[in-house]
C-alpha atoms as a PDB file:
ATOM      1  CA  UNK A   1     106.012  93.213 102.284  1.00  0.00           C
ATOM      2  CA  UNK A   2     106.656  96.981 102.399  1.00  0.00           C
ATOM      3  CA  UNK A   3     105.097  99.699  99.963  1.00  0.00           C
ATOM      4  CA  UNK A   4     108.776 100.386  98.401  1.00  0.00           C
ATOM      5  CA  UNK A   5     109.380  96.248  98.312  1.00  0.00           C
ATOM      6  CA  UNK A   6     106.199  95.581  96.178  1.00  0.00           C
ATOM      7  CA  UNK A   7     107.169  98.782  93.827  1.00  0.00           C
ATOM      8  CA  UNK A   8     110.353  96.990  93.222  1.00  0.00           C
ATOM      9  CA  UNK A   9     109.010  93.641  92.984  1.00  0.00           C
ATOM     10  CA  UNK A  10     106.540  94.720  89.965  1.00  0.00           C
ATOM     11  CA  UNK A  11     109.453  96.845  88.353  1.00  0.00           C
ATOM     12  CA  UNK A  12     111.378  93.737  88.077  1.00  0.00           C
ATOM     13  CA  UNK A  13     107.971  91.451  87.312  1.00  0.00           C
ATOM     14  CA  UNK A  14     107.684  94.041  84.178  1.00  0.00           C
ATOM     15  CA  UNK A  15     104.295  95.848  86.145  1.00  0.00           C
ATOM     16  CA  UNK A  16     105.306  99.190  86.269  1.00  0.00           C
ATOM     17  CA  UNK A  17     102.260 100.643  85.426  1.00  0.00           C
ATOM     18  CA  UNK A  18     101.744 104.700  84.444  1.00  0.00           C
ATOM     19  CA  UNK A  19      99.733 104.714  87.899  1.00  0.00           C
ATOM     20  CA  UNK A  20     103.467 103.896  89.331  1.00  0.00           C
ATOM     21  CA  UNK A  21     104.769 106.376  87.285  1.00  0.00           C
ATOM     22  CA  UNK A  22     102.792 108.976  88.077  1.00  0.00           C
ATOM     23  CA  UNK A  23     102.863 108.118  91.893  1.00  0.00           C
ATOM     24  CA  UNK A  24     106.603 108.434  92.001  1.00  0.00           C
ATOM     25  CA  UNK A  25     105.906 111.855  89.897  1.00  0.00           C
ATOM     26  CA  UNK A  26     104.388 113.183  92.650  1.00  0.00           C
ATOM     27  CA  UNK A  27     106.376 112.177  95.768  1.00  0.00           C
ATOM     28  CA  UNK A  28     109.350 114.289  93.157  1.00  0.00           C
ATOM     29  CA  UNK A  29     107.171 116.824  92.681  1.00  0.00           C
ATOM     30  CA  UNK A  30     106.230 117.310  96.526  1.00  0.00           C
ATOM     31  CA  UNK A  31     109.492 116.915  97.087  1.00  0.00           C
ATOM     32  CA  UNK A  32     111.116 119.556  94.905  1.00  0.00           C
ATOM     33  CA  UNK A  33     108.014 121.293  96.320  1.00  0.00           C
ATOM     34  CA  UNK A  34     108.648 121.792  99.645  1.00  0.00           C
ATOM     35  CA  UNK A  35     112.985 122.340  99.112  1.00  0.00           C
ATOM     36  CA  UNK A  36     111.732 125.007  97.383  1.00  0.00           C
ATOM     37  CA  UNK A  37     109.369 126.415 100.122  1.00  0.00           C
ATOM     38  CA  UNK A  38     112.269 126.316 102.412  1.00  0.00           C
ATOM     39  CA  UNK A  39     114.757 127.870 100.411  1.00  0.00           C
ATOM     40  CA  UNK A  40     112.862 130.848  99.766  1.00  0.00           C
ATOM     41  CA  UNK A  41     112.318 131.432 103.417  1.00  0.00           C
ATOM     42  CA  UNK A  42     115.783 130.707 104.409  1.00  0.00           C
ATOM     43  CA  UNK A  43     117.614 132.806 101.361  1.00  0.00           C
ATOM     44  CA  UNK A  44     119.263 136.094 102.658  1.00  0.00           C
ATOM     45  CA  UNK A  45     119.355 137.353  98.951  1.00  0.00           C
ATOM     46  CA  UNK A  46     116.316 138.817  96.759  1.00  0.00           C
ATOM     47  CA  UNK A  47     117.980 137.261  93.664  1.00  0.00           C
ATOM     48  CA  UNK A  48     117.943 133.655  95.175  1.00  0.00           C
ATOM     49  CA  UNK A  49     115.048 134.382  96.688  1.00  0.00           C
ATOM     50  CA  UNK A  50     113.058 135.356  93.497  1.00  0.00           C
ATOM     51  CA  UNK A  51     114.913 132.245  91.632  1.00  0.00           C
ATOM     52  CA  UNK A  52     113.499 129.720  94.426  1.00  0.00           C
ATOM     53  CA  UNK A  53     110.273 131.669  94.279  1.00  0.00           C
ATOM     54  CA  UNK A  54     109.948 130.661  90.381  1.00  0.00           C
ATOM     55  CA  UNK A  55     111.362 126.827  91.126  1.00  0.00           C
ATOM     56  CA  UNK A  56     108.572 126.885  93.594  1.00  0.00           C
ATOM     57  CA  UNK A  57     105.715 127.832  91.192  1.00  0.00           C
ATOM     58  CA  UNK A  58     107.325 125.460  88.640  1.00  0.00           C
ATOM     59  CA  UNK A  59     107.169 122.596  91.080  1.00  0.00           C
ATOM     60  CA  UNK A  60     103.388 123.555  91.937  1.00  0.00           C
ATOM     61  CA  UNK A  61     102.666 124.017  88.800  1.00  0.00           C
ATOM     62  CA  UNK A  62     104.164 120.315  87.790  1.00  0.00           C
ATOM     63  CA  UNK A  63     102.451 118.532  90.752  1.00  0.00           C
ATOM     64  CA  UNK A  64      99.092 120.305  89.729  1.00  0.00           C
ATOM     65  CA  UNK A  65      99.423 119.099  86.177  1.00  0.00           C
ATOM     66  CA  UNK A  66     100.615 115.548  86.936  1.00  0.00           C
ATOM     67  CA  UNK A  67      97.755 115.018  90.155  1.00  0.00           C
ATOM     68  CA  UNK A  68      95.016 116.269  87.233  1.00  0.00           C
ATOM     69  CA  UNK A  69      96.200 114.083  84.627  1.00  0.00           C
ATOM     70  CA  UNK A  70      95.929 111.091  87.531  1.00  0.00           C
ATOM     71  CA  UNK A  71      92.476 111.982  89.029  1.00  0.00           C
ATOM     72  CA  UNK A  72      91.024 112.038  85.282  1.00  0.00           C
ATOM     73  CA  UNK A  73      92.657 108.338  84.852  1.00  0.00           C
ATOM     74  CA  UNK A  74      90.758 107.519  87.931  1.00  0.00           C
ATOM     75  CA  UNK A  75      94.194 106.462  89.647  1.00  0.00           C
ATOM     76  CA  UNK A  76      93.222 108.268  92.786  1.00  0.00           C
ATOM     77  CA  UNK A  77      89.736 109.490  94.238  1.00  0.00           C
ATOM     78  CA  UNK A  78      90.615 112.471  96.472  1.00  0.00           C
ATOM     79  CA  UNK A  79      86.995 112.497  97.162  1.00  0.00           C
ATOM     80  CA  UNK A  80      86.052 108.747  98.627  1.00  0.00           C
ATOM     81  CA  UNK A  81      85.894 108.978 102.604  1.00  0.00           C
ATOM     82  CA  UNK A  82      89.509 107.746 104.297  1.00  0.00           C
ATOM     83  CA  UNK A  83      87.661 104.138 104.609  1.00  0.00           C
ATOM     84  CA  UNK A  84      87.201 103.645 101.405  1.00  0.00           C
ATOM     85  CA  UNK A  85      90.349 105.287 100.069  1.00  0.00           C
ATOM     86  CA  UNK A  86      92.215 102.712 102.178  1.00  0.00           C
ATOM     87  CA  UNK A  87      90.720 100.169 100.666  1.00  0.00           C
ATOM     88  CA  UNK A  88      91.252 101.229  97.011  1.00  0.00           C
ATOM     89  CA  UNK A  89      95.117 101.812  97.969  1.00  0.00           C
ATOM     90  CA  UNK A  90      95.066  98.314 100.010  1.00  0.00           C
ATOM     91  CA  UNK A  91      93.172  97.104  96.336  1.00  0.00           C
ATOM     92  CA  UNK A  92      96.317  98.795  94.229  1.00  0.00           C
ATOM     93  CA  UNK A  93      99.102  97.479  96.580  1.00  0.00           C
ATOM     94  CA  UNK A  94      97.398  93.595  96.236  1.00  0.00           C
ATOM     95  CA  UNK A  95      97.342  94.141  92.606  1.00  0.00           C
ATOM     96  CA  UNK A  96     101.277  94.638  92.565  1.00  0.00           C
ATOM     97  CA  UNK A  97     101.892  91.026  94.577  1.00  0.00           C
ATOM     98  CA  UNK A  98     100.176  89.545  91.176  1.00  0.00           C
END
């Protein structure tokens, strides 16, 4: 079962948790993130240019706030060696299935 199949299965089993939440957050925030990036470099204008600029700071600004807010929940442990992050994310994926 893929990543995106057991997010849907424990939306419909009711165990959406905020962890979820704030994951999905994130990916919106990186997302917004990097359009952002690339429309400042690709704008011709300084207008559009210092509009993307601000959308970019808000979207940095969002992911910083939202990534805090998760570390201090303990829902992710930037600082565990790749090893063990792996197994904490295999851990949060299993706990989906259930």
């Amino acid at each position: 079962m893929s990543i995106l199949q057991d997010t849907t299965a424990a939306m419909t089993a009711g165990k959406l948790s905020d962890a979820v939440i704030a994951n999905d957050l994130l990916t919106m925030a990186k997302s917004e993130t990097v359009a952002s990036a690339g429309y400042c470099i690709e704008t011709s204008t300084p207008e559009l240019r210092a509009y993307f600029k601000k959308s970019l700071d808000q979207s940095l600004k969002a992911q910083e706030e939202i990534w805090q807010m998760a570390e201090k929940k303990e829902w992710y442990h930037a600082h565990l060696p790749p090893t063990k992050q792996l197994q904490e994310d295999l851990k949060f994926v299993k706990s989906l299935r259930h």
